[in-house]
PDB file of N, CA and C in Angstrom:
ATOM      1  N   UNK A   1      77.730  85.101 149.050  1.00  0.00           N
ATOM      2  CA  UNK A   1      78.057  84.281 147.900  1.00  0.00           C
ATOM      3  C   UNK A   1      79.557  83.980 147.919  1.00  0.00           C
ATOM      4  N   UNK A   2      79.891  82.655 146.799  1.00  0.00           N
ATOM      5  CA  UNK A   2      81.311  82.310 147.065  1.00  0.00           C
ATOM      6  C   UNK A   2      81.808  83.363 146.254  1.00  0.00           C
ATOM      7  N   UNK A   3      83.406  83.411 146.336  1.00  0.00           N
ATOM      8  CA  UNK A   3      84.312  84.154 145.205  1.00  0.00           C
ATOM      9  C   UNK A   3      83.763  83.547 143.467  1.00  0.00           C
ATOM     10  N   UNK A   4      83.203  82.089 143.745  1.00  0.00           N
ATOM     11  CA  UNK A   4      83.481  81.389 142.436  1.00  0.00           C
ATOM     12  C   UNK A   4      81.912  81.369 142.636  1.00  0.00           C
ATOM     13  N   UNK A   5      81.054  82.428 142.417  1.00  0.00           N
ATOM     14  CA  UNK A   5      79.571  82.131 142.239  1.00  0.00           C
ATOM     15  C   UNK A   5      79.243  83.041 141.116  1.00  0.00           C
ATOM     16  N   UNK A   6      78.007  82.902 140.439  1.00  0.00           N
ATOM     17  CA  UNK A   6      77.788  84.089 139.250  1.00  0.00           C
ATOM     18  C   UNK A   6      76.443  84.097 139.610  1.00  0.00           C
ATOM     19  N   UNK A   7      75.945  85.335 139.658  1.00  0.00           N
ATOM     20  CA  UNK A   7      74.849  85.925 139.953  1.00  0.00           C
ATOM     21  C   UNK A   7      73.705  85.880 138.144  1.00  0.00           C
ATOM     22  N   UNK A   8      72.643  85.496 137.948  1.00  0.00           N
ATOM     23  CA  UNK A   8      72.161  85.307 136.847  1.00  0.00           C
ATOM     24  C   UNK A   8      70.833  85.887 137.163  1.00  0.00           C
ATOM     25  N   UNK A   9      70.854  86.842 136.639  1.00  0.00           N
ATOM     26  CA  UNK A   9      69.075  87.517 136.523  1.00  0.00           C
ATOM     27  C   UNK A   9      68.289  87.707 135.438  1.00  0.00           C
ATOM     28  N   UNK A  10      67.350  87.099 135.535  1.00  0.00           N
ATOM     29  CA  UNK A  10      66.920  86.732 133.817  1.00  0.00           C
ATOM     30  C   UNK A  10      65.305  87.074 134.285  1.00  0.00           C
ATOM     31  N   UNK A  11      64.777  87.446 135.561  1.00  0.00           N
ATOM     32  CA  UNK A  11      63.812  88.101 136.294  1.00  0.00           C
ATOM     33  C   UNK A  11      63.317  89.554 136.067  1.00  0.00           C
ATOM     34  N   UNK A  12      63.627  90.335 136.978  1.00  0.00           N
ATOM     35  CA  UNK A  12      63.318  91.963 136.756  1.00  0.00           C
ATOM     36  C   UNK A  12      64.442  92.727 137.269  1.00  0.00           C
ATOM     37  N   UNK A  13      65.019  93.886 136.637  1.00  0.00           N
ATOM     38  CA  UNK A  13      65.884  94.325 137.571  1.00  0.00           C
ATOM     39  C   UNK A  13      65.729  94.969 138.368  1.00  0.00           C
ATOM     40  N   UNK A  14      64.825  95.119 138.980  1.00  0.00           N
ATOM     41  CA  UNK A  14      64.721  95.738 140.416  1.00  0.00           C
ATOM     42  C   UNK A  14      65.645  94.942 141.526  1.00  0.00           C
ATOM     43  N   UNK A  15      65.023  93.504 141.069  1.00  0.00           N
ATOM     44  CA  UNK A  15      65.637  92.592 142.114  1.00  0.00           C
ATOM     45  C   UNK A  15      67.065  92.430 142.420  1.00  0.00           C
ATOM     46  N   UNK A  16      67.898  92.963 141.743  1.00  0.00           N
ATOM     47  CA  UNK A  16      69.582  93.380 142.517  1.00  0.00           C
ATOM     48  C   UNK A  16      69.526  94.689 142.472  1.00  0.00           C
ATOM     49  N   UNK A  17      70.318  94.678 143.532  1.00  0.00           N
ATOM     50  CA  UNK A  17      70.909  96.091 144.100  1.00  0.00           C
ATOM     51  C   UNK A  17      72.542  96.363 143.000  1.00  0.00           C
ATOM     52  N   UNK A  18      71.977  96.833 141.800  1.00  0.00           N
ATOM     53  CA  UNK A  18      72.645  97.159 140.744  1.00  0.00           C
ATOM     54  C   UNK A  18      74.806  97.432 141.413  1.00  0.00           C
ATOM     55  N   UNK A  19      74.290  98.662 141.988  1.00  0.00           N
ATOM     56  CA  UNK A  19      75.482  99.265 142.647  1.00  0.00           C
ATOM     57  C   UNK A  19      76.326  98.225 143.383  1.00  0.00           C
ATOM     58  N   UNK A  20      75.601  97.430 144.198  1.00  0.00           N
ATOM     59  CA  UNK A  20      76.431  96.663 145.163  1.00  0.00           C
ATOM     60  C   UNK A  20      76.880  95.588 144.018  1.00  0.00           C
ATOM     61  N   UNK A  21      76.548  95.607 143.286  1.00  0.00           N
ATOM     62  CA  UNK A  21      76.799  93.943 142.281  1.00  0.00           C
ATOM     63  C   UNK A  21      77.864  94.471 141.853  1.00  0.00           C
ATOM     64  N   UNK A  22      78.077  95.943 141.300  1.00  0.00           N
ATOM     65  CA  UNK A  22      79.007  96.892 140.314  1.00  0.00           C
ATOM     66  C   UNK A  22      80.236  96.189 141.497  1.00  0.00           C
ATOM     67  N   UNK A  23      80.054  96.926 143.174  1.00  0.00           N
ATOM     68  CA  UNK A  23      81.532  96.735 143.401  1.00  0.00           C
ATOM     69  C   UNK A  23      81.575  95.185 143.621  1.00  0.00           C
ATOM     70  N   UNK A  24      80.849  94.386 144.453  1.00  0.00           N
ATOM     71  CA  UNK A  24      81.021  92.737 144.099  1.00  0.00           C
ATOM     72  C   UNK A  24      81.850  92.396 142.679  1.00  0.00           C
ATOM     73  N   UNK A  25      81.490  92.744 141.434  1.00  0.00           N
ATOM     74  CA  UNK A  25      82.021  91.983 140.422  1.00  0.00           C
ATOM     75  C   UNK A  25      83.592  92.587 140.179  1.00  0.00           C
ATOM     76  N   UNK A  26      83.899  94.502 140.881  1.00  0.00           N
ATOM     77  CA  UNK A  26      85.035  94.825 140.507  1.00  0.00           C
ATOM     78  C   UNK A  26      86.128  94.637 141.370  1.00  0.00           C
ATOM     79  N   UNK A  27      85.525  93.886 143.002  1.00  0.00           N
ATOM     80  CA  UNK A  27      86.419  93.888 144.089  1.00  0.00           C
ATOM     81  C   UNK A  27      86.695  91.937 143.921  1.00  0.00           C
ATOM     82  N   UNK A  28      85.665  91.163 142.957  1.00  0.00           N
ATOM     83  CA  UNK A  28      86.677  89.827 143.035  1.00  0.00           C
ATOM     84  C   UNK A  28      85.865  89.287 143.933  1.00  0.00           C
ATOM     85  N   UNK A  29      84.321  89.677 144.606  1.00  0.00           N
ATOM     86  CA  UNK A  29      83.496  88.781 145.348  1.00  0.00           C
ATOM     87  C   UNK A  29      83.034  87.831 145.571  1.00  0.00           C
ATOM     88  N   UNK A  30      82.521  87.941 143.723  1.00  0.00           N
ATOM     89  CA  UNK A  30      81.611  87.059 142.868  1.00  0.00           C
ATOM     90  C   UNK A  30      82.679  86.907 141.644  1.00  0.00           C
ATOM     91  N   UNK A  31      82.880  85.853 140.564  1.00  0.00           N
ATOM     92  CA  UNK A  31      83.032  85.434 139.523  1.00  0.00           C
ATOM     93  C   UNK A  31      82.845  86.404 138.611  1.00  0.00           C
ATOM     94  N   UNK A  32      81.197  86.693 138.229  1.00  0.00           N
ATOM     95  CA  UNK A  32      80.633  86.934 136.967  1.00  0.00           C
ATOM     96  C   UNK A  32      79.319  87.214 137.676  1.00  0.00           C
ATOM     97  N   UNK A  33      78.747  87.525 136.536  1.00  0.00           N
ATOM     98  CA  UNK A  33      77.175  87.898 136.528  1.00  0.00           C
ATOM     99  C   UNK A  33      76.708  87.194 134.547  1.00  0.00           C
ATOM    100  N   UNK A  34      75.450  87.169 134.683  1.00  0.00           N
ATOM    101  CA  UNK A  34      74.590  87.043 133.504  1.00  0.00           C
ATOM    102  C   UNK A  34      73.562  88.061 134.102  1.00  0.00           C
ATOM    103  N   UNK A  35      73.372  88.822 132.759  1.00  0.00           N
ATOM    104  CA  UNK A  35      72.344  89.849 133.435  1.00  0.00           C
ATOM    105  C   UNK A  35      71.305  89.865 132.159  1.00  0.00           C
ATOM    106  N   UNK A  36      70.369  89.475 131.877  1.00  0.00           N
ATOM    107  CA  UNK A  36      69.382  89.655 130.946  1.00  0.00           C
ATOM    108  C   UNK A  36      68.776  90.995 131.264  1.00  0.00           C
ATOM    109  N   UNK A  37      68.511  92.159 132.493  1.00  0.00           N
ATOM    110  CA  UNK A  37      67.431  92.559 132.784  1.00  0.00           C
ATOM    111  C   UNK A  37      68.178  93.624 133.479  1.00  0.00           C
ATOM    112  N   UNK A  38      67.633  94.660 133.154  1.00  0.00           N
ATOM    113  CA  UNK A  38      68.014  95.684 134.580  1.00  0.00           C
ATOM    114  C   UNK A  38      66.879  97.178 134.809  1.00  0.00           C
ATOM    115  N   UNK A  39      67.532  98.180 135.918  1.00  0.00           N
ATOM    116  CA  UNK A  39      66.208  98.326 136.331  1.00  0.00           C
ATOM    117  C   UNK A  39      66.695  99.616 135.277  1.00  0.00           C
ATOM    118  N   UNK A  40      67.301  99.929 134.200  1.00  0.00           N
ATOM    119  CA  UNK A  40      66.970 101.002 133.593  1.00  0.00           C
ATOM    120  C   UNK A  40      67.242  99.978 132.042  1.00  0.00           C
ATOM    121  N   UNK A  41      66.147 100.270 131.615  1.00  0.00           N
ATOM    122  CA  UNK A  41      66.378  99.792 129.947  1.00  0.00           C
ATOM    123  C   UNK A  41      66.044 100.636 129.066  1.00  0.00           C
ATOM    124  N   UNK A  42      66.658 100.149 127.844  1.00  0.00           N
ATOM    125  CA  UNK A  42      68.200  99.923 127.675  1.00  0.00           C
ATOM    126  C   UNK A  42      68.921 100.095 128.416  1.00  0.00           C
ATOM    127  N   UNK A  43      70.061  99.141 128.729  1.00  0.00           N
ATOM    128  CA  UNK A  43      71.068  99.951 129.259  1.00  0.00           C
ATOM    129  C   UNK A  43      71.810 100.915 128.609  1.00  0.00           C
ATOM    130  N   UNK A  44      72.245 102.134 129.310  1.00  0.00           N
ATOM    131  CA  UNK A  44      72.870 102.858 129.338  1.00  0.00           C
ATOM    132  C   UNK A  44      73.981 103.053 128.753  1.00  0.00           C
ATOM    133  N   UNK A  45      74.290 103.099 127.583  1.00  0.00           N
ATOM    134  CA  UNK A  45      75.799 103.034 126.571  1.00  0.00           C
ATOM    135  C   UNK A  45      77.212 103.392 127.590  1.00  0.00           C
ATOM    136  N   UNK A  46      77.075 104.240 128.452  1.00  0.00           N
ATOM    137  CA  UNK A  46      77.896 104.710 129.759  1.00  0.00           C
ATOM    138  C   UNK A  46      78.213 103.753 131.005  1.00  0.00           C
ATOM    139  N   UNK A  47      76.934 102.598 130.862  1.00  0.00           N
ATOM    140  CA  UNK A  47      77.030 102.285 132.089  1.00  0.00           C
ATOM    141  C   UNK A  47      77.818 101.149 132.485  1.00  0.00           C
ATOM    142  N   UNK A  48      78.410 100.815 133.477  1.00  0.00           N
ATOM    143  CA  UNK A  48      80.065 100.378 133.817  1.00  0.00           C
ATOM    144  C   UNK A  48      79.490  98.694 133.869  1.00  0.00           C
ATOM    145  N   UNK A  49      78.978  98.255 133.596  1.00  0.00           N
ATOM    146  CA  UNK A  49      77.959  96.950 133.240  1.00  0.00           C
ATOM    147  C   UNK A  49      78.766  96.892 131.757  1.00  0.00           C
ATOM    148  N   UNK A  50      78.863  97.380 130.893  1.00  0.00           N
ATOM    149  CA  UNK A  50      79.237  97.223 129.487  1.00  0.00           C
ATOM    150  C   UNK A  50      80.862  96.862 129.979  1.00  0.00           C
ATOM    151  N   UNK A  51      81.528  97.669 130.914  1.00  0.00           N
ATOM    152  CA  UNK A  51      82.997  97.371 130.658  1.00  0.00           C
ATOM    153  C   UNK A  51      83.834  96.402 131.598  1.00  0.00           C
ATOM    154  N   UNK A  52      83.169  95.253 132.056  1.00  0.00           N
ATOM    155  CA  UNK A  52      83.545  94.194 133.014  1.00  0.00           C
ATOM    156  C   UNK A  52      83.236  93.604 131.933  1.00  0.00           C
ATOM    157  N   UNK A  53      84.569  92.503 132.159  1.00  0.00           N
ATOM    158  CA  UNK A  53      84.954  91.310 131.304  1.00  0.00           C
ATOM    159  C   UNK A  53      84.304  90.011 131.579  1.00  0.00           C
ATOM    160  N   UNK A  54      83.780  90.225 133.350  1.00  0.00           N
ATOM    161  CA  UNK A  54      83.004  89.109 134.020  1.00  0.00           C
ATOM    162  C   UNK A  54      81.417  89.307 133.942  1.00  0.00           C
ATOM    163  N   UNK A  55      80.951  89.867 132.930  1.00  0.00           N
ATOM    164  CA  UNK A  55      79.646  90.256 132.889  1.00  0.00           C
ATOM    165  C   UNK A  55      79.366  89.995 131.360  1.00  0.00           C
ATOM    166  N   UNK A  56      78.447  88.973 131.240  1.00  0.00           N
ATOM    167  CA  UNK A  56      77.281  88.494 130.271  1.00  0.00           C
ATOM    168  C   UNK A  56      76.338  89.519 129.663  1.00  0.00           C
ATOM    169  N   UNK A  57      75.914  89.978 129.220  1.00  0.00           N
ATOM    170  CA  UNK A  57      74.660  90.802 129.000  1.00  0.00           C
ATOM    171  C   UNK A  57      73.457  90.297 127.737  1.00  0.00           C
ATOM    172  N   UNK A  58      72.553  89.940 127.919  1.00  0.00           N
ATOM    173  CA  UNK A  58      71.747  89.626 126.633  1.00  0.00           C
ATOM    174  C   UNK A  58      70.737  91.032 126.734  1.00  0.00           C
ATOM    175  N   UNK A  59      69.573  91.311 125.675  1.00  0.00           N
ATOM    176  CA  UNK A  59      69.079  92.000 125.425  1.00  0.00           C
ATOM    177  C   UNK A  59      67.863  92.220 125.832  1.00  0.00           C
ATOM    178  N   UNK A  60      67.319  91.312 127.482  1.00  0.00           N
ATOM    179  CA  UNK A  60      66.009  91.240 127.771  1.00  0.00           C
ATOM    180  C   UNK A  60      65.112  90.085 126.987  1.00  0.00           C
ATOM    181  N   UNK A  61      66.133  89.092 126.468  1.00  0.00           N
ATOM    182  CA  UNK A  61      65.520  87.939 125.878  1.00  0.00           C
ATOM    183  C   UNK A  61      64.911  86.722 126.217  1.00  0.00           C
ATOM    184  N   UNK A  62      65.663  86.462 127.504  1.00  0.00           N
ATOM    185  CA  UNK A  62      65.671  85.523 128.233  1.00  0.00           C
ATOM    186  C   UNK A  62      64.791  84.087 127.905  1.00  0.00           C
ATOM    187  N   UNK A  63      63.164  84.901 127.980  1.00  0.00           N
ATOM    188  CA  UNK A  63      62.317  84.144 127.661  1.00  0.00           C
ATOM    189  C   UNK A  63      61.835  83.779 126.351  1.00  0.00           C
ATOM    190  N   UNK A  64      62.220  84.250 125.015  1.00  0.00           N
ATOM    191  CA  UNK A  64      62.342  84.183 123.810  1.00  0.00           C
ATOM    192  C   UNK A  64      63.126  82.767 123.506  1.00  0.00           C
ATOM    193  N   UNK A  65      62.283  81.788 123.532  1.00  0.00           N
ATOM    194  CA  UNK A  65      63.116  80.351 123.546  1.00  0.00           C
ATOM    195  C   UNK A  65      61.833  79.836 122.041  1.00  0.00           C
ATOM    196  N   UNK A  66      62.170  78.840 121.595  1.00  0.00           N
ATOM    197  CA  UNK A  66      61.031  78.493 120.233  1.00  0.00           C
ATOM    198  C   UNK A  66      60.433  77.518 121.145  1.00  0.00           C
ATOM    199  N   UNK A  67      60.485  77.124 122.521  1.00  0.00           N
ATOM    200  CA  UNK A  67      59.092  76.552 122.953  1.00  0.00           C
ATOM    201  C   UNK A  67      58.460  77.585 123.575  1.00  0.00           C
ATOM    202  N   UNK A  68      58.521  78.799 123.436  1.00  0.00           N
ATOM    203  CA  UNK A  68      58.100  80.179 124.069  1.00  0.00           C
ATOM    204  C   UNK A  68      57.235  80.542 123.109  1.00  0.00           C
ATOM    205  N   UNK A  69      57.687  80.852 122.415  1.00  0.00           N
ATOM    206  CA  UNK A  69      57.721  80.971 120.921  1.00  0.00           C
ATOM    207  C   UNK A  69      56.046  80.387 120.262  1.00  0.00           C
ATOM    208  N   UNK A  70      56.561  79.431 120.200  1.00  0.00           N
ATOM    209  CA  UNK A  70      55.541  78.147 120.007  1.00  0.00           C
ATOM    210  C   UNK A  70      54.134  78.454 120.973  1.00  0.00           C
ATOM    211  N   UNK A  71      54.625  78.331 121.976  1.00  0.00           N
ATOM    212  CA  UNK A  71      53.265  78.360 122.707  1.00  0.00           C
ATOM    213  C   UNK A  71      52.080  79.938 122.629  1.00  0.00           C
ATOM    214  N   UNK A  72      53.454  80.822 122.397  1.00  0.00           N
ATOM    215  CA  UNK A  72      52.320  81.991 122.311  1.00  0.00           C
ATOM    216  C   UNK A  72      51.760  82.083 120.838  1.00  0.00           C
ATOM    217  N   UNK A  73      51.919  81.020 119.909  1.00  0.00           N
ATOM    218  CA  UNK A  73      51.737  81.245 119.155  1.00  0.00           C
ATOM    219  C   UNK A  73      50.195  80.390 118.449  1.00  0.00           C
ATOM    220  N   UNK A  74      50.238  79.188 119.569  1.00  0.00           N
ATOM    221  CA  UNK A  74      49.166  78.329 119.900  1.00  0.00           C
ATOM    222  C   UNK A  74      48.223  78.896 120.379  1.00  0.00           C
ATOM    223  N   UNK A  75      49.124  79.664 121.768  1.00  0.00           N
ATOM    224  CA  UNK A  75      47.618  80.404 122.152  1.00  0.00           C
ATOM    225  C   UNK A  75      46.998  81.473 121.603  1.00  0.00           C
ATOM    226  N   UNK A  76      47.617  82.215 120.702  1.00  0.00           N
ATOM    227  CA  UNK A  76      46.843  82.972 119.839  1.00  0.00           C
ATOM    228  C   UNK A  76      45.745  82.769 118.662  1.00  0.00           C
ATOM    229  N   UNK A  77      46.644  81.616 118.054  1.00  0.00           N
ATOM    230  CA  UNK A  77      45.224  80.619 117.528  1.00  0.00           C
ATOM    231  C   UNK A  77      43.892  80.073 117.828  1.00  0.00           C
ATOM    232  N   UNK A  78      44.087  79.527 119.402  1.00  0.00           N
ATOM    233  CA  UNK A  78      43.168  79.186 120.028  1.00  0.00           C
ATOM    234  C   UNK A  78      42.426  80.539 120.776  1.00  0.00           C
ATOM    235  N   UNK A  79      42.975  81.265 121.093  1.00  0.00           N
ATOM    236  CA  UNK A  79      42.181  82.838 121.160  1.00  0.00           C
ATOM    237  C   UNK A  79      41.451  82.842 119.929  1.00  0.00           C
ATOM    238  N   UNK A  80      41.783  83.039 118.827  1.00  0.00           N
ATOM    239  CA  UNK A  80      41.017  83.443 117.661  1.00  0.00           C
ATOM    240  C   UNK A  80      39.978  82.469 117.300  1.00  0.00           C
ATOM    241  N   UNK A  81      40.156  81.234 117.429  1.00  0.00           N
ATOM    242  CA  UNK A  81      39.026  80.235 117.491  1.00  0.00           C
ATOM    243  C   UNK A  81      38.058  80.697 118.080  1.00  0.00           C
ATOM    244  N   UNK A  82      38.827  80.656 119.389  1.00  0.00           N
ATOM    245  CA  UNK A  82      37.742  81.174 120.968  1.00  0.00           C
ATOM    246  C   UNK A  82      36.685  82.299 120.333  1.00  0.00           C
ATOM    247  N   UNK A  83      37.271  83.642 119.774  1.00  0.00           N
ATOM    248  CA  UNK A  83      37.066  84.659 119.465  1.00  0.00           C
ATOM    249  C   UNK A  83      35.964  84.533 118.305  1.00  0.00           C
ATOM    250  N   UNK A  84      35.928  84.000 117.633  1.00  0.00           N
ATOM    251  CA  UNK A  84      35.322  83.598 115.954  1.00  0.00           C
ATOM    252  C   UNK A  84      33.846  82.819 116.972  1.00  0.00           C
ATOM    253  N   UNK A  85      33.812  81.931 117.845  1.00  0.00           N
ATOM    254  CA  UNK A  85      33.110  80.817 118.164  1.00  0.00           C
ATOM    255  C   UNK A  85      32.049  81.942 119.672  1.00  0.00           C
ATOM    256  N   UNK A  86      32.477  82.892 120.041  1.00  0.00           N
ATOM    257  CA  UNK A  86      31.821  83.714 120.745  1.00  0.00           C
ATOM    258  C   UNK A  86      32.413  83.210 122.124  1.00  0.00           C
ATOM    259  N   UNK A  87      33.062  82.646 121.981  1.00  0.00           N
ATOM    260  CA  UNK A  87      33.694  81.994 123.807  1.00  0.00           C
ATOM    261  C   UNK A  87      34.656  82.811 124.546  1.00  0.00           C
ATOM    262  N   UNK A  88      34.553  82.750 125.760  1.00  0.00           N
ATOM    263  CA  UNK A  88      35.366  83.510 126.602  1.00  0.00           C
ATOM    264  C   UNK A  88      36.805  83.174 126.315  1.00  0.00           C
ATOM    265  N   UNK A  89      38.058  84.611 126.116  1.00  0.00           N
ATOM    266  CA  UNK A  89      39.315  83.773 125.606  1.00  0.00           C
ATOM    267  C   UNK A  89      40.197  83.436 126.926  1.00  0.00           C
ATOM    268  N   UNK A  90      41.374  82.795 126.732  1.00  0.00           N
ATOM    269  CA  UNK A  90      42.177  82.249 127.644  1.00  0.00           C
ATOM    270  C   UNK A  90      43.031  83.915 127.641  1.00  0.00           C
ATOM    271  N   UNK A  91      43.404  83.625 128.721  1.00  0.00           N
ATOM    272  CA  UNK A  91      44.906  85.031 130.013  1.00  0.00           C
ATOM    273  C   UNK A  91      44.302  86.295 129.392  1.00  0.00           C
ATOM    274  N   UNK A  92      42.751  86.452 129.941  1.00  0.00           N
ATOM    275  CA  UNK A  92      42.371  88.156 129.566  1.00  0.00           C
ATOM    276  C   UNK A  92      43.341  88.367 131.157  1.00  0.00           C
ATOM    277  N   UNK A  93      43.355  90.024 130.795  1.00  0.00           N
ATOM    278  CA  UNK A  93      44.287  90.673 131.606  1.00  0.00           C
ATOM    279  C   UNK A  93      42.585  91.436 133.134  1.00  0.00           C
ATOM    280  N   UNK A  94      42.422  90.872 133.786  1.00  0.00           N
ATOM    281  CA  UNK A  94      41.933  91.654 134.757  1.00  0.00           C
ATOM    282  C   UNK A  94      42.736  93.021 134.834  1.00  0.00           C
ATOM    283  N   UNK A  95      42.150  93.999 134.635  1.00  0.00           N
ATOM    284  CA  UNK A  95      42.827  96.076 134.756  1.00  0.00           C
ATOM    285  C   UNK A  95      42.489  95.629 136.140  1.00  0.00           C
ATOM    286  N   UNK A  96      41.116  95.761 136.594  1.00  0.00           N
ATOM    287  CA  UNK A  96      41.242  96.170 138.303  1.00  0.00           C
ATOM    288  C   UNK A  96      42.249  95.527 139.409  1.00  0.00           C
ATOM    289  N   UNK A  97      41.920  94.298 139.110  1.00  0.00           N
ATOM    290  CA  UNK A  97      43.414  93.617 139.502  1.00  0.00           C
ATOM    291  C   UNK A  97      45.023  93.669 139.267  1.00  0.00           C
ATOM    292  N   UNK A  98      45.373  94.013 138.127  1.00  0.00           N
ATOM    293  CA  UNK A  98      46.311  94.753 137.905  1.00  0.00           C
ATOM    294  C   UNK A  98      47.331  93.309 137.478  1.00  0.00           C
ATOM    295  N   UNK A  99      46.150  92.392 136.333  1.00  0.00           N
ATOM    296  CA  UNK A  99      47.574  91.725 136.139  1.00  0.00           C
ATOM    297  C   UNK A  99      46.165  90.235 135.541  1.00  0.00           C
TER     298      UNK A  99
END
């Protein structure tokens, strides 16, 4: 990445290598970061993520937008229709499949 790039994870935090980002953002690698997500939540009141000036942090919100919002809120309606009317509902969770 350039010096002038910002790393934005609004995904899972598994997907950065936490540590290496720590010295990237304190050696001047990278810019910044936005970090919605990391692989221990909450973060950590201790953890050195809170005390860089080039680091964003939101609360795991990311996807909390009012067309987010909105839609799960449609589809819960239309579940309960579904549900009331004896019909199969929309995004059952397959267990054996795992998702």
């Amino acid at each position: 990445m350039q010096t002038s790039a910002y790393l934005i994870n609004i995904a899972r935090g598994a997907v950065v290598d936490e540590a290496a980002l720590l010295v990237a953002l304190k050696e001047g690698w990278i810019a910044g970061a936005s970090l919605d997500t990391f692989s221990t939540e909450p973060l950590p009141s201790d953890s050195l993520f809170w005390s860089l000036p080039n680091v964003f942090i939101t609360p795991h919100c990311s996807a909390a937008t009012s067309q987010t919002i909105q839609r799960i809120i449609d589809l819960f309606l239309d579940n309960l229709t579904r549900y009331r009317q004896g019909q199969p509902l929309k995004n059952v969770v397959d267990k054996q499949a795992g998702y």
